[in-house]
Each structure stands twice: as C-alpha cells, then as structure tokens.
PDB file of N, CA and C in Angstrom:
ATOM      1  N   UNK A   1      85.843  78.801  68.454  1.00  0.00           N
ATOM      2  CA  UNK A   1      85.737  79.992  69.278  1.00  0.00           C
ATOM      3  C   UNK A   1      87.117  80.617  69.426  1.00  0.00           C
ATOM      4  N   UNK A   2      86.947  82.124  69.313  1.00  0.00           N
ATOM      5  CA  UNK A   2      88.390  82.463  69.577  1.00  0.00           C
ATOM      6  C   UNK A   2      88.167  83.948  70.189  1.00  0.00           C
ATOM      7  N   UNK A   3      89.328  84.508  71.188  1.00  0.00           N
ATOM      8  CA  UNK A   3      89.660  85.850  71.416  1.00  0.00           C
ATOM      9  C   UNK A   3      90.336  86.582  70.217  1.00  0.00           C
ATOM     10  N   UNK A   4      89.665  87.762  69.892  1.00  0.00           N
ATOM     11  CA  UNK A   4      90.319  88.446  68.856  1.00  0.00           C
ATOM     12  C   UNK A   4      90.911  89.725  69.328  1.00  0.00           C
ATOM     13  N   UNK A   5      92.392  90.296  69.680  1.00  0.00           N
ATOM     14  CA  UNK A   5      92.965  91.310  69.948  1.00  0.00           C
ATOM     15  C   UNK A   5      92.822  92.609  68.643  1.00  0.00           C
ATOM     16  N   UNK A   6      92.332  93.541  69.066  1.00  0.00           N
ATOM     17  CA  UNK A   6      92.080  94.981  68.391  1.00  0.00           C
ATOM     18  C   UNK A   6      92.582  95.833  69.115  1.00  0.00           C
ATOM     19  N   UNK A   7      93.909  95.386  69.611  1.00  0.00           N
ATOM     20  CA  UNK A   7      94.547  96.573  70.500  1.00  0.00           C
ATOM     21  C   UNK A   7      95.525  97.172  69.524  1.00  0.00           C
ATOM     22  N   UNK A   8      96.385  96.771  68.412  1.00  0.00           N
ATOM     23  CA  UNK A   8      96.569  97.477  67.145  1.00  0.00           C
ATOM     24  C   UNK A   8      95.283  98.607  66.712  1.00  0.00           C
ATOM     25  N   UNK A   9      94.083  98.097  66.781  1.00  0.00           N
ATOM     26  CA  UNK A   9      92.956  99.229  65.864  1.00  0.00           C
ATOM     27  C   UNK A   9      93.202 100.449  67.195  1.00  0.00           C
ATOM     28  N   UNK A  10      93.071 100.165  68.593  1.00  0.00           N
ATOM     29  CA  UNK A  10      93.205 101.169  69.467  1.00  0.00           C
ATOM     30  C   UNK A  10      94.286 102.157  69.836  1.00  0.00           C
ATOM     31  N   UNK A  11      95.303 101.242  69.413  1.00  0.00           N
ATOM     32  CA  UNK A  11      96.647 101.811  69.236  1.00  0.00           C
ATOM     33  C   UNK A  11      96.532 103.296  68.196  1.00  0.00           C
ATOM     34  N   UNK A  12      96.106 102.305  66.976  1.00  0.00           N
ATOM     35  CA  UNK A  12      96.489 103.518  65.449  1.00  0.00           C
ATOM     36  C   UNK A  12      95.770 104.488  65.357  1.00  0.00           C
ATOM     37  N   UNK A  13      94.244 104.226  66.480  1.00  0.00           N
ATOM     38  CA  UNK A  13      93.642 105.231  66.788  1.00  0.00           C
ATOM     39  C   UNK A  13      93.769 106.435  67.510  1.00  0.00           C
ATOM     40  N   UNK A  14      94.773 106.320  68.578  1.00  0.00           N
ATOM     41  CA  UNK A  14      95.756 107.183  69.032  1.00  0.00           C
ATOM     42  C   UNK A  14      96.825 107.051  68.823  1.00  0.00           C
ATOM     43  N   UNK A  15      97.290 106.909  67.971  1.00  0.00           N
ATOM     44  CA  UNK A  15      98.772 107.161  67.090  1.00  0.00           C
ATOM     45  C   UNK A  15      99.834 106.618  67.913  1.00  0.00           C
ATOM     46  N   UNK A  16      99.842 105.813  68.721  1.00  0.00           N
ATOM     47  CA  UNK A  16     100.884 105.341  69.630  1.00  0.00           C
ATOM     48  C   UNK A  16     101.704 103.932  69.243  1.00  0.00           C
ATOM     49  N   UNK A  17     102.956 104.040  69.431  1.00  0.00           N
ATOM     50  CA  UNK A  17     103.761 103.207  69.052  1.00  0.00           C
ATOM     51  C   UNK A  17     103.689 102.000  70.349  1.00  0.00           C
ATOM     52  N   UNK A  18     104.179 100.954  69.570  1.00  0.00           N
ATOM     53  CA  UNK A  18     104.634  99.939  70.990  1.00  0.00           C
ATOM     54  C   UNK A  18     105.410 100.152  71.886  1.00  0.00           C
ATOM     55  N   UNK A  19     106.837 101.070  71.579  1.00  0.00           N
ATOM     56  CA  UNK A  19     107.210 101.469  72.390  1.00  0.00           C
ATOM     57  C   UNK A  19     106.852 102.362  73.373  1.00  0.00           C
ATOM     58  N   UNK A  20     105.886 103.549  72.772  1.00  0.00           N
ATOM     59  CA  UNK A  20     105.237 104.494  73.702  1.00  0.00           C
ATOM     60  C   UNK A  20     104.445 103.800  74.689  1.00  0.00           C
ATOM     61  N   UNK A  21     103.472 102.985  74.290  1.00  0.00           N
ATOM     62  CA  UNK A  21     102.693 102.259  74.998  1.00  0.00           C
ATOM     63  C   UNK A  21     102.995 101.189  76.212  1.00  0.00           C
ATOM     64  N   UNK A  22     104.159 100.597  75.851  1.00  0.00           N
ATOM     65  CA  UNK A  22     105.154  99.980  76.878  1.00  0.00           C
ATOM     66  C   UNK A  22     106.140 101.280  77.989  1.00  0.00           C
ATOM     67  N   UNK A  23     106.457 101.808  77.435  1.00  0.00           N
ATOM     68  CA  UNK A  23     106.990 102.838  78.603  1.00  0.00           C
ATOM     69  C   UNK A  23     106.272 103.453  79.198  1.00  0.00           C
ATOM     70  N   UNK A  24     104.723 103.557  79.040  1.00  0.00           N
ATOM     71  CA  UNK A  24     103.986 104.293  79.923  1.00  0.00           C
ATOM     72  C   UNK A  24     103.065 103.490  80.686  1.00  0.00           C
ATOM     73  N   UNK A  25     102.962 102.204  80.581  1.00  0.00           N
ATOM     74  CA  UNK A  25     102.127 101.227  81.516  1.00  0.00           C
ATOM     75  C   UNK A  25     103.135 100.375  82.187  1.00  0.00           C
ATOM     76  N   UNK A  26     104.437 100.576  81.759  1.00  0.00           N
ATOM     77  CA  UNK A  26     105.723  99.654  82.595  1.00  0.00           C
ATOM     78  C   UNK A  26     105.487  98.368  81.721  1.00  0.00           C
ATOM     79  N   UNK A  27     105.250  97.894  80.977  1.00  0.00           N
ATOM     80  CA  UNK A  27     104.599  96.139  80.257  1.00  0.00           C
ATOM     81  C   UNK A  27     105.757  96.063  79.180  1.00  0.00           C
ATOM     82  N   UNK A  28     106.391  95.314  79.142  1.00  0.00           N
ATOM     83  CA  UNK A  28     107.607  95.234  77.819  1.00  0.00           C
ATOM     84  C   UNK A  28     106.821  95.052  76.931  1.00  0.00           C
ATOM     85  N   UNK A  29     107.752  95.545  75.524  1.00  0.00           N
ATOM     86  CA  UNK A  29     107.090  95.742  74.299  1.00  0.00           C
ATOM     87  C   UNK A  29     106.786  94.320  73.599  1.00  0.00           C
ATOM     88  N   UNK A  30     107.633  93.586  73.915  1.00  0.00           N
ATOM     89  CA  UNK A  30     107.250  91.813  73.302  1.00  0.00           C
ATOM     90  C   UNK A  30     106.082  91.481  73.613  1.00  0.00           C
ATOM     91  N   UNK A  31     105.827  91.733  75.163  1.00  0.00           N
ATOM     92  CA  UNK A  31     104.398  91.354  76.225  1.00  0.00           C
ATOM     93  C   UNK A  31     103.307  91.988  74.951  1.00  0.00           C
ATOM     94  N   UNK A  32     103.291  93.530  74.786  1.00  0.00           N
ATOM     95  CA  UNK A  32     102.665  94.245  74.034  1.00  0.00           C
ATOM     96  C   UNK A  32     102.778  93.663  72.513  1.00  0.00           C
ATOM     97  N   UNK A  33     103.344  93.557  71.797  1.00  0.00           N
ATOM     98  CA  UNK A  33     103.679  93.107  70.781  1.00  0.00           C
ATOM     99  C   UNK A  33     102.681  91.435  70.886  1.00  0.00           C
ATOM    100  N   UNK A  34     103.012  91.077  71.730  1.00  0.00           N
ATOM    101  CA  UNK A  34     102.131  89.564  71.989  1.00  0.00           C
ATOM    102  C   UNK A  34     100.504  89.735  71.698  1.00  0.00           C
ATOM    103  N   UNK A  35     100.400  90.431  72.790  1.00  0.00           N
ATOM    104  CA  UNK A  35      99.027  91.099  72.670  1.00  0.00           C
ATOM    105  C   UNK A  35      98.391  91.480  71.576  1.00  0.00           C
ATOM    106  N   UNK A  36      99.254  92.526  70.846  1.00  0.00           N
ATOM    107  CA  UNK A  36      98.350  93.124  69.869  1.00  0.00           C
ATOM    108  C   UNK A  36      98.389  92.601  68.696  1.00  0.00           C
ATOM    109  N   UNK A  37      99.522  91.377  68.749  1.00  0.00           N
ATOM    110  CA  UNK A  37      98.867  90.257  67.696  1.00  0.00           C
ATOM    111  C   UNK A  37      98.023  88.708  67.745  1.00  0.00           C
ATOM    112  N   UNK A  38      97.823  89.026  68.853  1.00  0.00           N
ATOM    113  CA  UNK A  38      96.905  87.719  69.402  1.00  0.00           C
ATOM    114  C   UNK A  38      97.494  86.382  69.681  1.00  0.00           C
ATOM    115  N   UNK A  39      98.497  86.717  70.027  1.00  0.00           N
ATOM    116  CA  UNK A  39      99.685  85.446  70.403  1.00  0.00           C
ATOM    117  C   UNK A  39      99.913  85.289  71.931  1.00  0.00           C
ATOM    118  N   UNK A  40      98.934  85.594  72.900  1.00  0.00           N
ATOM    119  CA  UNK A  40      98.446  85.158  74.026  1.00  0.00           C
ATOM    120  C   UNK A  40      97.739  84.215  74.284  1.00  0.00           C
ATOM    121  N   UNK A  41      98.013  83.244  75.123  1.00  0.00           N
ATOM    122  CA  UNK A  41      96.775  82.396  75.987  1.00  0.00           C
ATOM    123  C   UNK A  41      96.027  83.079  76.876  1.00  0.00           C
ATOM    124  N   UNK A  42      96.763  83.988  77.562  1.00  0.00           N
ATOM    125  CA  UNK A  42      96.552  84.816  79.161  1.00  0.00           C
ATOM    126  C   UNK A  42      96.797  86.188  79.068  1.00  0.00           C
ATOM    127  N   UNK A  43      95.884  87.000  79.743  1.00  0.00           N
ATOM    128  CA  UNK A  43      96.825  88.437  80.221  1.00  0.00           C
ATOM    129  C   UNK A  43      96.442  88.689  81.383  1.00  0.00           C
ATOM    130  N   UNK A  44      97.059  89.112  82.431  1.00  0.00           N
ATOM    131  CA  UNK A  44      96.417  89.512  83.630  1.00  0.00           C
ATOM    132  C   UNK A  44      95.936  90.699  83.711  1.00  0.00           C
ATOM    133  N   UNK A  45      94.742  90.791  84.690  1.00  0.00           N
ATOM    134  CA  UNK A  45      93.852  91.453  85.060  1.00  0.00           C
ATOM    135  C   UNK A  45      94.903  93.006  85.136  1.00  0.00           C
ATOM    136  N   UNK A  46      95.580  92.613  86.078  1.00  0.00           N
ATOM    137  CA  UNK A  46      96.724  94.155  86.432  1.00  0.00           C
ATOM    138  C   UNK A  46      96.851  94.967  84.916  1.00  0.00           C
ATOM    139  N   UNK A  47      97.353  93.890  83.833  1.00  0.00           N
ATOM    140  CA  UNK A  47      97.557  93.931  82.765  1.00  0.00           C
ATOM    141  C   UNK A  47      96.666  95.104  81.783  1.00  0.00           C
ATOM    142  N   UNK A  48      95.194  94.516  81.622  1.00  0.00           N
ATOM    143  CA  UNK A  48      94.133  94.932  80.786  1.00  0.00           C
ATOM    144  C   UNK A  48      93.791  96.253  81.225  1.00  0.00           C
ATOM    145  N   UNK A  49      94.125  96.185  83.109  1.00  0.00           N
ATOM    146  CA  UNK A  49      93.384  97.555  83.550  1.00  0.00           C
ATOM    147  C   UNK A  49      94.300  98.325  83.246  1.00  0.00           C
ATOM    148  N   UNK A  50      95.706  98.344  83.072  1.00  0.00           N
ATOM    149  CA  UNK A  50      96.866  99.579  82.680  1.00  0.00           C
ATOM    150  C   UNK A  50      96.586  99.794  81.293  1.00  0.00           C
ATOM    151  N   UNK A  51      96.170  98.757  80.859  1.00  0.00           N
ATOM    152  CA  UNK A  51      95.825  99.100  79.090  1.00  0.00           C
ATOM    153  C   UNK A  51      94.578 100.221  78.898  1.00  0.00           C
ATOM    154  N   UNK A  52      93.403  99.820  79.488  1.00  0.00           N
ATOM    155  CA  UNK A  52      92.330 100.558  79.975  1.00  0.00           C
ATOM    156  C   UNK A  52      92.613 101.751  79.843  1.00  0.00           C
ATOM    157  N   UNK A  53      93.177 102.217  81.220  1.00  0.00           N
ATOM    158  CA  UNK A  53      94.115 103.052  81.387  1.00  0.00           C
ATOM    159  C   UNK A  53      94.120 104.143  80.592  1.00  0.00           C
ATOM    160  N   UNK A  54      95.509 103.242  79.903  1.00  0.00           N
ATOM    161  CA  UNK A  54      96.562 104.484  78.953  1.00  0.00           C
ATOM    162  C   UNK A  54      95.548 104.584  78.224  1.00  0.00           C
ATOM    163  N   UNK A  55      94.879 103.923  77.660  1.00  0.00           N
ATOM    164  CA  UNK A  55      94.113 104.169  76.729  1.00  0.00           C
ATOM    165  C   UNK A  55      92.592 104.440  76.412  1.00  0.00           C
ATOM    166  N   UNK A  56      92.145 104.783  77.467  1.00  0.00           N
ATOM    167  CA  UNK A  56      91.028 105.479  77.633  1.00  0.00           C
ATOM    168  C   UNK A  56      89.754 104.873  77.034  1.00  0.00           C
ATOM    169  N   UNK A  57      90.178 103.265  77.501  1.00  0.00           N
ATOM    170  CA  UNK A  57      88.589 102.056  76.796  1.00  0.00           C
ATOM    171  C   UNK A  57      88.160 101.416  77.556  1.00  0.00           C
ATOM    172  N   UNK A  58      87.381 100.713  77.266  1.00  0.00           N
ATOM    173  CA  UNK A  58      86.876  99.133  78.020  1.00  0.00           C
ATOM    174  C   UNK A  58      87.457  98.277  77.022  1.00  0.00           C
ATOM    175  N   UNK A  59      87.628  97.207  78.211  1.00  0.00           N
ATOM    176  CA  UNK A  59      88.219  96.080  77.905  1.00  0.00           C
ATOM    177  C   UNK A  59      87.421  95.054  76.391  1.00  0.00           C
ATOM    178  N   UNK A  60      86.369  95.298  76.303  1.00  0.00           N
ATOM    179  CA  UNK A  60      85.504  94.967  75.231  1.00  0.00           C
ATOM    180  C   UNK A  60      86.076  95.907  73.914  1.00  0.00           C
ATOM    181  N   UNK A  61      86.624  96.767  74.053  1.00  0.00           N
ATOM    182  CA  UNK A  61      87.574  97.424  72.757  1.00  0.00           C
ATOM    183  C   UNK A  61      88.776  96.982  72.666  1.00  0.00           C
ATOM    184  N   UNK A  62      89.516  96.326  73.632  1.00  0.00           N
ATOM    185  CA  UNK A  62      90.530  95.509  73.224  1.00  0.00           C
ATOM    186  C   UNK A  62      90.678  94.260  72.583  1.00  0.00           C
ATOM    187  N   UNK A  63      89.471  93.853  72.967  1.00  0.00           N
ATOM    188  CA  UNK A  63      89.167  92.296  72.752  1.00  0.00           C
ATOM    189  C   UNK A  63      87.619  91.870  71.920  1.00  0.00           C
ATOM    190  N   UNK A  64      87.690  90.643  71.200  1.00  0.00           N
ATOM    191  CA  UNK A  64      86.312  90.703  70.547  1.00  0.00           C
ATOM    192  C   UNK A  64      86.558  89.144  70.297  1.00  0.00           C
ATOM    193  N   UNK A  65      85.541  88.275  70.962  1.00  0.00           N
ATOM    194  CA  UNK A  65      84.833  87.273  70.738  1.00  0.00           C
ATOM    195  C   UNK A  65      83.848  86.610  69.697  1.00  0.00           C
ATOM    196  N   UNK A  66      84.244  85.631  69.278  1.00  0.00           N
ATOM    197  CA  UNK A  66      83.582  85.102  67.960  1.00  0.00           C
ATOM    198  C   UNK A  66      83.275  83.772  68.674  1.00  0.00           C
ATOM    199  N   UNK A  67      82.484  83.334  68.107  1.00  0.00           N
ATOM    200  CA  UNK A  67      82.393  81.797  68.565  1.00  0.00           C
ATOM    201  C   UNK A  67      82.588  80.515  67.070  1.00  0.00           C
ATOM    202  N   UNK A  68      82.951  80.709  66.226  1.00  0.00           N
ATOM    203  CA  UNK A  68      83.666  80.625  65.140  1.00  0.00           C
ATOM    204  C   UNK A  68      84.671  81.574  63.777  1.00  0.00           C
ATOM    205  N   UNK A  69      84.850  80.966  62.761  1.00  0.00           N
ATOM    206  CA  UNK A  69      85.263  81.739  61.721  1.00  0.00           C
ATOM    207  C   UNK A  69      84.368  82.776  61.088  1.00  0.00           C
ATOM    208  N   UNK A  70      83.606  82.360  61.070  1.00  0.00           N
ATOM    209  CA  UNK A  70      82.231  83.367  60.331  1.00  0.00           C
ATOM    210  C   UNK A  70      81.783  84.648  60.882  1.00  0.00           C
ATOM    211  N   UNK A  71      82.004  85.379  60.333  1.00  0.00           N
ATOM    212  CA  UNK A  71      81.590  86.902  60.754  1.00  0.00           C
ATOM    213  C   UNK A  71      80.184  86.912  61.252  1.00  0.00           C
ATOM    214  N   UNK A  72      80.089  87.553  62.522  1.00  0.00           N
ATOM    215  CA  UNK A  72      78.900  87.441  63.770  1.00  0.00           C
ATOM    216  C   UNK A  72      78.069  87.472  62.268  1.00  0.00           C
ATOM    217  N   UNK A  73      77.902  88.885  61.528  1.00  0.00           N
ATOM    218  CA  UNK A  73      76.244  89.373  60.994  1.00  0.00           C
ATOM    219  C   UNK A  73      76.169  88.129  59.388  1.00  0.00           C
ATOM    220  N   UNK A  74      76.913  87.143  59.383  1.00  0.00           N
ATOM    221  CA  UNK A  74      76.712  86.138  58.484  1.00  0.00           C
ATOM    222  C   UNK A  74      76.206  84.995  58.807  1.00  0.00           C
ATOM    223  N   UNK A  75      76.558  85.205  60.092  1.00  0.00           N
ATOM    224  CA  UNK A  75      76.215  83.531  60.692  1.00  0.00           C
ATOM    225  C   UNK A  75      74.535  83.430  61.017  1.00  0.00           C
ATOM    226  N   UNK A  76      74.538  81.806  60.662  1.00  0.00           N
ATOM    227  CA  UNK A  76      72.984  81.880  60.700  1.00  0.00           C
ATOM    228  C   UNK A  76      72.787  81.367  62.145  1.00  0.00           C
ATOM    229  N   UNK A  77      71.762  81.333  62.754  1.00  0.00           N
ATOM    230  CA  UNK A  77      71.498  80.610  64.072  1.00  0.00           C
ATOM    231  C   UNK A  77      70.078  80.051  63.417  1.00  0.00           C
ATOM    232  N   UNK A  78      70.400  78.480  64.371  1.00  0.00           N
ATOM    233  CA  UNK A  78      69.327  77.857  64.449  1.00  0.00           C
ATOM    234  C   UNK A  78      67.742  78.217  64.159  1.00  0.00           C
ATOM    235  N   UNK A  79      67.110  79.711  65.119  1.00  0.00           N
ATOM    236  CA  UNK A  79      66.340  80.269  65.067  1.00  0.00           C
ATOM    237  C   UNK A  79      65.948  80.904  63.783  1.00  0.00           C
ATOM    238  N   UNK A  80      66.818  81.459  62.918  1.00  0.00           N
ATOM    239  CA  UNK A  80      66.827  82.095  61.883  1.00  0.00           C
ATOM    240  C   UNK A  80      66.704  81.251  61.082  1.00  0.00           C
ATOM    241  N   UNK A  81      67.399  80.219  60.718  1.00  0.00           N
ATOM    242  CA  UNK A  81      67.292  78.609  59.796  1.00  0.00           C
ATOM    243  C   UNK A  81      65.197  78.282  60.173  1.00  0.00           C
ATOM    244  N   UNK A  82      65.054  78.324  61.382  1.00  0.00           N
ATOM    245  CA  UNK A  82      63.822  77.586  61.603  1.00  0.00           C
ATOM    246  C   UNK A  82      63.014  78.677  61.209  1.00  0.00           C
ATOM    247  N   UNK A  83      62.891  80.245  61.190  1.00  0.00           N
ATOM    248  CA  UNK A  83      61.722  81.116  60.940  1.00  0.00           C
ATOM    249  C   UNK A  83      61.958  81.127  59.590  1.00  0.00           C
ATOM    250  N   UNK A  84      62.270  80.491  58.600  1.00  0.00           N
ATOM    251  CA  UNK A  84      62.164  81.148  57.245  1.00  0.00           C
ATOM    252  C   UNK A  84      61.074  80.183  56.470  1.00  0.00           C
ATOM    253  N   UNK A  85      60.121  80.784  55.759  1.00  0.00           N
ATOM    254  CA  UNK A  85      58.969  79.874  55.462  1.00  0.00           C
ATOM    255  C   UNK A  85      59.314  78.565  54.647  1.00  0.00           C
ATOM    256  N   UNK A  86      58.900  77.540  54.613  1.00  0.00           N
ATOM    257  CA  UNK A  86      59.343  76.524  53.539  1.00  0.00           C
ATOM    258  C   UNK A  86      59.196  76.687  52.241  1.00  0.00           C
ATOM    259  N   UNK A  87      59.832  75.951  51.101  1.00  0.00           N
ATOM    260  CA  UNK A  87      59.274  76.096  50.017  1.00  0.00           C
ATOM    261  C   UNK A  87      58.517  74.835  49.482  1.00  0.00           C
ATOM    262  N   UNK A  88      57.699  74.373  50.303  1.00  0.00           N
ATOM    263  CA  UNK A  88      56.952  73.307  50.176  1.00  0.00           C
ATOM    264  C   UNK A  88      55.653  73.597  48.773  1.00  0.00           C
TER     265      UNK A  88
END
C-alpha cells in the first residue's frame, strides 16, 4: 500500500514553479519539493488546506492511494477471480 503525490501533475497544470508555490502558501520549497516527490511520511492538515488553497483542488487531487504495485484497473479482486466461468 502506498500514498502517491500528484502535486507535480497539479503544479504543471497551472504552470507554477516550486518556488512560486512556496512563496505564496509561506511552506519552504524543500517541504514542497518533499511533497511533490513523495518523500513524506506526514503533512499537516494546516499544510494540505494551503495547498487546496493556492491551488484550487481537493485533497484527493493531490494524493492517490493504491493498495499495491498494480495499477487499480489491472488488478484482479477476489470477486472477479470467482465470477469467471470454469473451464471444466
């Protein structure tokens, strides 16, 4: 399972640099730089909502959850393994 940061894709989507983005939420650019390469354990709440913010998203556009390596629409689930007819 992992957190995946797409605050780079939100960034390039409004053309904003790290530096721009750090001088206008007060957050140093390393902090930012951390972030938007996924080299966080933590961000605080204060944090996500200034990101929000400047940037005019939900927090679900910054961030994206997998529960492994496998791309969500590849992965099989249990259910899907069990509805497929046998070839008995």
């Amino acid at each position: 399972m992992q957190i995946i940061s797409r605050l780079d894709r939100v960034m390039a989507d409004r053309k904003m640099s790290v530096n721009e983005l750090s001088e206008r939420i007060d957050v140093s650019p390393v902090n930012i730089s951390r972030i938007r390469t996924g080299r966080v354990k933590a961000i605080r709440f204060s944090t996500l909502m200034k990101l929000c913010d400047e940037l005019d998203c939900q927090p679900g556009d910054l961030f994206e959850f997998t529960r492994d390596d496998t791309p969500v629409h590849r992965r099989r689930t249990r259910s899907t393994a069990e509805s497929k007819p046998s070839e008995d």
